[in-house]
C-alpha atoms as a PDB file:
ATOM      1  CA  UNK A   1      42.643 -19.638  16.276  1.00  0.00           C
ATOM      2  CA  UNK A   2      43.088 -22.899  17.534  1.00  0.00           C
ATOM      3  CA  UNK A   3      45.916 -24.375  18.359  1.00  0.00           C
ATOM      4  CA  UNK A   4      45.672 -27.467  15.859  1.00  0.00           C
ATOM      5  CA  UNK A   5      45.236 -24.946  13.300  1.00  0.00           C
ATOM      6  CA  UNK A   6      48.541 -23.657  13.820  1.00  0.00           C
ATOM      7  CA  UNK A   7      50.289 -26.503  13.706  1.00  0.00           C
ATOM      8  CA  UNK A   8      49.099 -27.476  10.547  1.00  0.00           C
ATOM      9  CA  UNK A   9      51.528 -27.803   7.961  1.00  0.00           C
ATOM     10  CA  UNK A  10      50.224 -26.326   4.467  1.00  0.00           C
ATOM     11  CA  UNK A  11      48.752 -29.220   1.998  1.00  0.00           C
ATOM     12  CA  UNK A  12      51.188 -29.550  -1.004  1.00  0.00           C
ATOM     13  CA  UNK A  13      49.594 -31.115  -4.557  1.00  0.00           C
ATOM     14  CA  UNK A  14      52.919 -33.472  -4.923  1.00  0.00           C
ATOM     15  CA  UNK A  15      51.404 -34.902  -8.038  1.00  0.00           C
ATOM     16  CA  UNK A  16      51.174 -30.937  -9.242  1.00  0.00           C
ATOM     17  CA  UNK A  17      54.592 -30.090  -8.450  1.00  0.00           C
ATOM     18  CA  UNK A  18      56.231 -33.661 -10.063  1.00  0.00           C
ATOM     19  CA  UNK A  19      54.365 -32.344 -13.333  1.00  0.00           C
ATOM     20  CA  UNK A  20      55.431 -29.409 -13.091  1.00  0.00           C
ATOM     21  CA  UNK A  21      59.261 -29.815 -12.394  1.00  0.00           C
ATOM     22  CA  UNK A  22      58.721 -32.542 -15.424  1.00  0.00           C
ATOM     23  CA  UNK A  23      57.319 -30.134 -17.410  1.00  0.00           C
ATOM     24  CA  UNK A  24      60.347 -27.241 -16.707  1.00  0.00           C
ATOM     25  CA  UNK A  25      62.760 -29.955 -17.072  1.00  0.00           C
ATOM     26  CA  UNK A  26      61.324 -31.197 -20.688  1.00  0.00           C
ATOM     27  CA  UNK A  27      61.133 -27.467 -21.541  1.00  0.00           C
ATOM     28  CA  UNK A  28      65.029 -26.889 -20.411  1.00  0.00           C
ATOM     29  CA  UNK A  29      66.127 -30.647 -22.218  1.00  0.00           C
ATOM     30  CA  UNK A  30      64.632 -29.333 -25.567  1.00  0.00           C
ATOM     31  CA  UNK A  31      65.886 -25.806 -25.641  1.00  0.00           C
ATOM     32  CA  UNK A  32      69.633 -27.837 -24.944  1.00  0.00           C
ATOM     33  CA  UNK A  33      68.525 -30.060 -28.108  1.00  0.00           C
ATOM     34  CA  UNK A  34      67.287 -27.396 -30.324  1.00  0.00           C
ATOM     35  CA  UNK A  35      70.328 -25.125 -30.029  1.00  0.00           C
ATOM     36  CA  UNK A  36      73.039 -27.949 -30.551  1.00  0.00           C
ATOM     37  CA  UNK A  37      73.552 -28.165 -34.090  1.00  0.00           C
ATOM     38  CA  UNK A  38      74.846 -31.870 -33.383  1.00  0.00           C
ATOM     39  CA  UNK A  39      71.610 -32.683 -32.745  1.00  0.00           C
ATOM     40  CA  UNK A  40      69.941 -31.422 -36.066  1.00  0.00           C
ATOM     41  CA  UNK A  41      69.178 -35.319 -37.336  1.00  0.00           C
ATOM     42  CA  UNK A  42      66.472 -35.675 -35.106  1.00  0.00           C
ATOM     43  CA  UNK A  43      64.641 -33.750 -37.577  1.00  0.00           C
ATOM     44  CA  UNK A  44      65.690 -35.062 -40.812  1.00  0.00           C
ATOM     45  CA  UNK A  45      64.420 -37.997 -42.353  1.00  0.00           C
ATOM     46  CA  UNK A  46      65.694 -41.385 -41.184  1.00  0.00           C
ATOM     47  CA  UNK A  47      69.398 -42.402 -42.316  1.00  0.00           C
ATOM     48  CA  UNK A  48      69.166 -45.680 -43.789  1.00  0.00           C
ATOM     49  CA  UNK A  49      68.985 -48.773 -40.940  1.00  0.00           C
ATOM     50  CA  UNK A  50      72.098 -50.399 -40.170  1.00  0.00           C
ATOM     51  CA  UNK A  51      70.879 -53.633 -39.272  1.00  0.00           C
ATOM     52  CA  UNK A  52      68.875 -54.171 -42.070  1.00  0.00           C
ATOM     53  CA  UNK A  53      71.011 -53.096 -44.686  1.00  0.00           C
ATOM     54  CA  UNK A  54      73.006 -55.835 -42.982  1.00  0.00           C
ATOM     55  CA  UNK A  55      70.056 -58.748 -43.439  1.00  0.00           C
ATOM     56  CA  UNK A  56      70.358 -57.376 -47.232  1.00  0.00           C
ATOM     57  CA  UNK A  57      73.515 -57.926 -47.185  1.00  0.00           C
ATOM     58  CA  UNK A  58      73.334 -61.619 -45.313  1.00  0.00           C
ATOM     59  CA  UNK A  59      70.479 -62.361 -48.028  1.00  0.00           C
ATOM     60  CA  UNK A  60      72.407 -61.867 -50.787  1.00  0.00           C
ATOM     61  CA  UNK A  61      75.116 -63.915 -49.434  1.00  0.00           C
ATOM     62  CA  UNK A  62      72.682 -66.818 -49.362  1.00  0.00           C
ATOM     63  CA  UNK A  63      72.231 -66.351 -52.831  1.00  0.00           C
ATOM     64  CA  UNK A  64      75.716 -65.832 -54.038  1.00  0.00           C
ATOM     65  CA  UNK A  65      76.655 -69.134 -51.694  1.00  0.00           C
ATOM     66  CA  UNK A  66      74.024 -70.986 -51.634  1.00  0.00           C
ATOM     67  CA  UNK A  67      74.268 -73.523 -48.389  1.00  0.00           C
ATOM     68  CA  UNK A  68      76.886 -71.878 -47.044  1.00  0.00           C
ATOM     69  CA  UNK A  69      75.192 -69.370 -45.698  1.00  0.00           C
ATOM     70  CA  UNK A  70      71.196 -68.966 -44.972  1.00  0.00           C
ATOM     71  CA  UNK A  71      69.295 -71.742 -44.742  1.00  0.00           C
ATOM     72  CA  UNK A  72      70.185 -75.429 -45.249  1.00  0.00           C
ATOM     73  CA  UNK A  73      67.312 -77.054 -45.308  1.00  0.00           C
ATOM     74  CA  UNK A  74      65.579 -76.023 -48.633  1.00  0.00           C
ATOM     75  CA  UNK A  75      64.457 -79.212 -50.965  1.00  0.00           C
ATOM     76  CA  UNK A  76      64.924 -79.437 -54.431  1.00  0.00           C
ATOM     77  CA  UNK A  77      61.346 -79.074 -54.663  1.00  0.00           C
ATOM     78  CA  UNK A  78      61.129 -76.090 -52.303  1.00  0.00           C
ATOM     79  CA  UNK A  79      64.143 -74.176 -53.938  1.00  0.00           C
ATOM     80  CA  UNK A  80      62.241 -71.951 -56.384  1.00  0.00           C
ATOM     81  CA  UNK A  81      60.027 -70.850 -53.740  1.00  0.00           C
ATOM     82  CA  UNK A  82      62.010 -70.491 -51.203  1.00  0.00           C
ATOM     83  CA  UNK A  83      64.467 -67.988 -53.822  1.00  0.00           C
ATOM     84  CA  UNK A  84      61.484 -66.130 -54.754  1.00  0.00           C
ATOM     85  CA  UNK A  85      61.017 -65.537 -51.095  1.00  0.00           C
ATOM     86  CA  UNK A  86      64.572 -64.520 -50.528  1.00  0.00           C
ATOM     87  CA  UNK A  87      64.434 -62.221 -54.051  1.00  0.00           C
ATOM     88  CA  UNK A  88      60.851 -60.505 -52.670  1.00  0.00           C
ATOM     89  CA  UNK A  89      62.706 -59.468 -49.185  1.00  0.00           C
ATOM     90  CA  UNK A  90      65.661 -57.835 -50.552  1.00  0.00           C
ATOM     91  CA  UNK A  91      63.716 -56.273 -52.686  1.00  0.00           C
ATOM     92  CA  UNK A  92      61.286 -55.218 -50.119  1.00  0.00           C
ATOM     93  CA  UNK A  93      64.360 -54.156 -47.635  1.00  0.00           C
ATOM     94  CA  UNK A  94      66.696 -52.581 -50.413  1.00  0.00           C
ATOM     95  CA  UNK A  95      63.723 -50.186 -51.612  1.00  0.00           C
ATOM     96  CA  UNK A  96      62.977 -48.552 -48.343  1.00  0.00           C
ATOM     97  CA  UNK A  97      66.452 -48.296 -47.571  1.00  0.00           C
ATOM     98  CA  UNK A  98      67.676 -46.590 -50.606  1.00  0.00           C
ATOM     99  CA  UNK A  99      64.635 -44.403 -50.246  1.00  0.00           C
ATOM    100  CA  UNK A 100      65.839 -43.194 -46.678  1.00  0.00           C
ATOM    101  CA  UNK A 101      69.095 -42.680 -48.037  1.00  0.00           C
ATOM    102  CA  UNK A 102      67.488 -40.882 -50.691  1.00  0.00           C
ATOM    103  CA  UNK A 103      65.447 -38.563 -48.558  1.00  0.00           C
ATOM    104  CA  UNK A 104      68.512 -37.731 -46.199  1.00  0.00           C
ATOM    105  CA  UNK A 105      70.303 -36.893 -49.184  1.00  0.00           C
ATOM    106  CA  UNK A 106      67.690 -34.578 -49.957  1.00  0.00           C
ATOM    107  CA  UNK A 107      67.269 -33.316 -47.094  1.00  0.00           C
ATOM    108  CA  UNK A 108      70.982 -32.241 -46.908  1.00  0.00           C
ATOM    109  CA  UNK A 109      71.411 -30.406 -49.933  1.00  0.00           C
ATOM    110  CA  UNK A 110      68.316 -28.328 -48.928  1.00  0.00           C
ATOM    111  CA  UNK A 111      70.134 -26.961 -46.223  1.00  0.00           C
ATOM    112  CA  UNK A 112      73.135 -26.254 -48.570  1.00  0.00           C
ATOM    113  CA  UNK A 113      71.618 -25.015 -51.162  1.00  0.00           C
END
Protein backbone atom coordinates (compact mmCIF):
# COMPACT_ATOMS: atom_id res chain seq x y z
CA UNK A 1 0.00 0.00 0.00
CA UNK A 2 1.10 3.29 -0.64
CA UNK A 3 1.72 5.67 1.56
CA UNK A 4 -0.89 8.35 0.21
CA UNK A 5 -3.32 5.69 0.57
CA UNK A 6 -2.91 5.61 4.13
CA UNK A 7 -3.23 8.87 4.81
CA UNK A 8 -6.36 9.21 3.27
CA UNK A 9 -9.07 10.18 5.36
CA UNK A 10 -12.44 8.16 4.52
CA UNK A 11 -14.95 10.25 2.08
CA UNK A 12 -18.08 11.21 4.17
CA UNK A 13 -21.61 11.95 2.03
CA UNK A 14 -22.24 15.26 4.36
CA UNK A 15 -25.33 15.92 2.35
CA UNK A 16 -26.36 12.05 3.43
CA UNK A 17 -25.70 12.43 6.96
CA UNK A 18 -27.54 16.25 7.25
CA UNK A 19 -30.65 14.21 5.83
CA UNK A 20 -30.34 11.81 7.83
CA UNK A 21 -29.85 13.51 11.32
CA UNK A 22 -32.96 15.73 9.80
CA UNK A 23 -34.77 12.88 9.23
CA UNK A 24 -34.10 11.21 13.07
CA UNK A 25 -34.69 14.55 14.42
CA UNK A 26 -38.28 15.04 12.54
CA UNK A 27 -38.97 11.41 13.58
CA UNK A 28 -38.01 12.23 17.48
CA UNK A 29 -40.02 16.03 17.19
CA UNK A 30 -43.24 14.11 16.12
CA UNK A 31 -43.22 11.21 18.48
CA UNK A 32 -42.79 14.41 21.35
CA UNK A 33 -45.99 15.95 19.46
CA UNK A 34 -48.03 12.91 19.12
CA UNK A 35 -47.79 11.80 22.75
CA UNK A 36 -48.56 15.33 24.34
CA UNK A 37 -52.13 15.51 24.64
CA UNK A 38 -51.64 19.47 24.64
CA UNK A 39 -50.88 19.19 21.34
CA UNK A 40 -54.06 17.26 20.09
CA UNK A 41 -55.45 20.60 18.02
CA UNK A 42 -53.11 20.16 15.42
CA UNK A 43 -55.41 17.60 14.27
CA UNK A 44 -58.74 19.00 14.71
CA UNK A 45 -60.34 21.25 12.48
CA UNK A 46 -59.38 24.93 12.58
CA UNK A 47 -60.73 27.06 15.69
CA UNK A 48 -62.33 29.98 14.33
CA UNK A 49 -59.61 33.00 13.21
CA UNK A 50 -59.06 35.61 15.62
CA UNK A 51 -58.24 38.29 13.41
CA UNK A 52 -60.96 37.98 11.26
CA UNK A 53 -63.63 37.53 13.55
CA UNK A 54 -62.14 40.87 14.56
CA UNK A 55 -62.58 42.60 10.79
CA UNK A 56 -66.32 41.20 11.41
CA UNK A 57 -66.45 42.77 14.20
CA UNK A 58 -64.73 46.29 12.85
CA UNK A 59 -67.33 45.88 9.83
CA UNK A 60 -70.16 45.91 11.72
CA UNK A 61 -69.02 48.81 13.63
CA UNK A 62 -68.96 50.74 10.37
CA UNK A 63 -72.38 49.95 9.99
CA UNK A 64 -73.73 50.56 13.40
CA UNK A 65 -71.57 54.11 13.25
CA UNK A 66 -71.46 54.98 10.16
CA UNK A 67 -68.34 57.63 9.64
CA UNK A 68 -67.06 57.03 12.70
CA UNK A 69 -65.53 54.18 11.99
CA UNK A 70 -64.59 52.51 8.39
CA UNK A 71 -64.39 54.50 5.67
CA UNK A 72 -65.09 58.24 5.26
CA UNK A 73 -65.08 58.81 2.00
CA UNK A 74 -68.27 57.07 0.61
CA UNK A 75 -70.68 59.57 -1.59
CA UNK A 76 -74.17 59.74 -1.33
CA UNK A 77 -74.21 58.19 -4.59
CA UNK A 78 -71.72 55.44 -3.72
CA UNK A 79 -73.42 54.56 -0.29
CA UNK A 80 -75.67 51.69 -1.41
CA UNK A 81 -72.88 50.07 -3.04
CA UNK A 82 -70.43 50.53 -0.97
CA UNK A 83 -73.06 48.85 2.10
CA UNK A 84 -73.76 46.05 -0.12
CA UNK A 85 -70.06 45.54 -0.24
CA UNK A 86 -69.63 45.80 3.46
CA UNK A 87 -73.04 43.40 3.99
CA UNK A 88 -71.41 40.66 1.24
CA UNK A 89 -67.98 40.50 3.45
CA UNK A 90 -69.42 39.88 6.73
CA UNK A 91 -71.39 37.64 5.36
CA UNK A 92 -68.67 35.98 3.51
CA UNK A 93 -66.29 36.14 6.84
CA UNK A 94 -69.11 35.28 9.47
CA UNK A 95 -70.06 31.97 7.44
CA UNK A 96 -66.70 30.37 7.39
CA UNK A 97 -66.08 31.33 10.77
CA UNK A 98 -69.10 29.96 12.40
CA UNK A 99 -68.50 26.91 10.28
CA UNK A 100 -64.95 26.37 11.94
CA UNK A 101 -66.44 26.90 15.13
CA UNK A 102 -68.93 24.52 14.14
CA UNK A 103 -66.61 21.78 13.06
CA UNK A 104 -64.37 22.15 16.30
CA UNK A 105 -67.40 21.79 18.17
CA UNK A 106 -67.95 18.70 16.47
CA UNK A 107 -65.02 17.53 16.58
CA UNK A 108 -64.96 17.77 20.45
CA UNK A 109 -67.93 16.02 21.37
CA UNK A 110 -66.69 13.08 19.19
CA UNK A 111 -64.02 12.56 21.44
CA UNK A 112 -66.47 12.76 24.43
CA UNK A 113 -68.94 10.94 23.34
Amino acid sequence: MSDASKDQQPVIDHQAVCVETINDAAVSIEASIRSDTASEHLFSPRLPDRDRVLQILDRFMWLIFPGFFGPRNVTPDGLLDHLKAVLGRIAVDLQAQVEAALRYKDALDGKSG
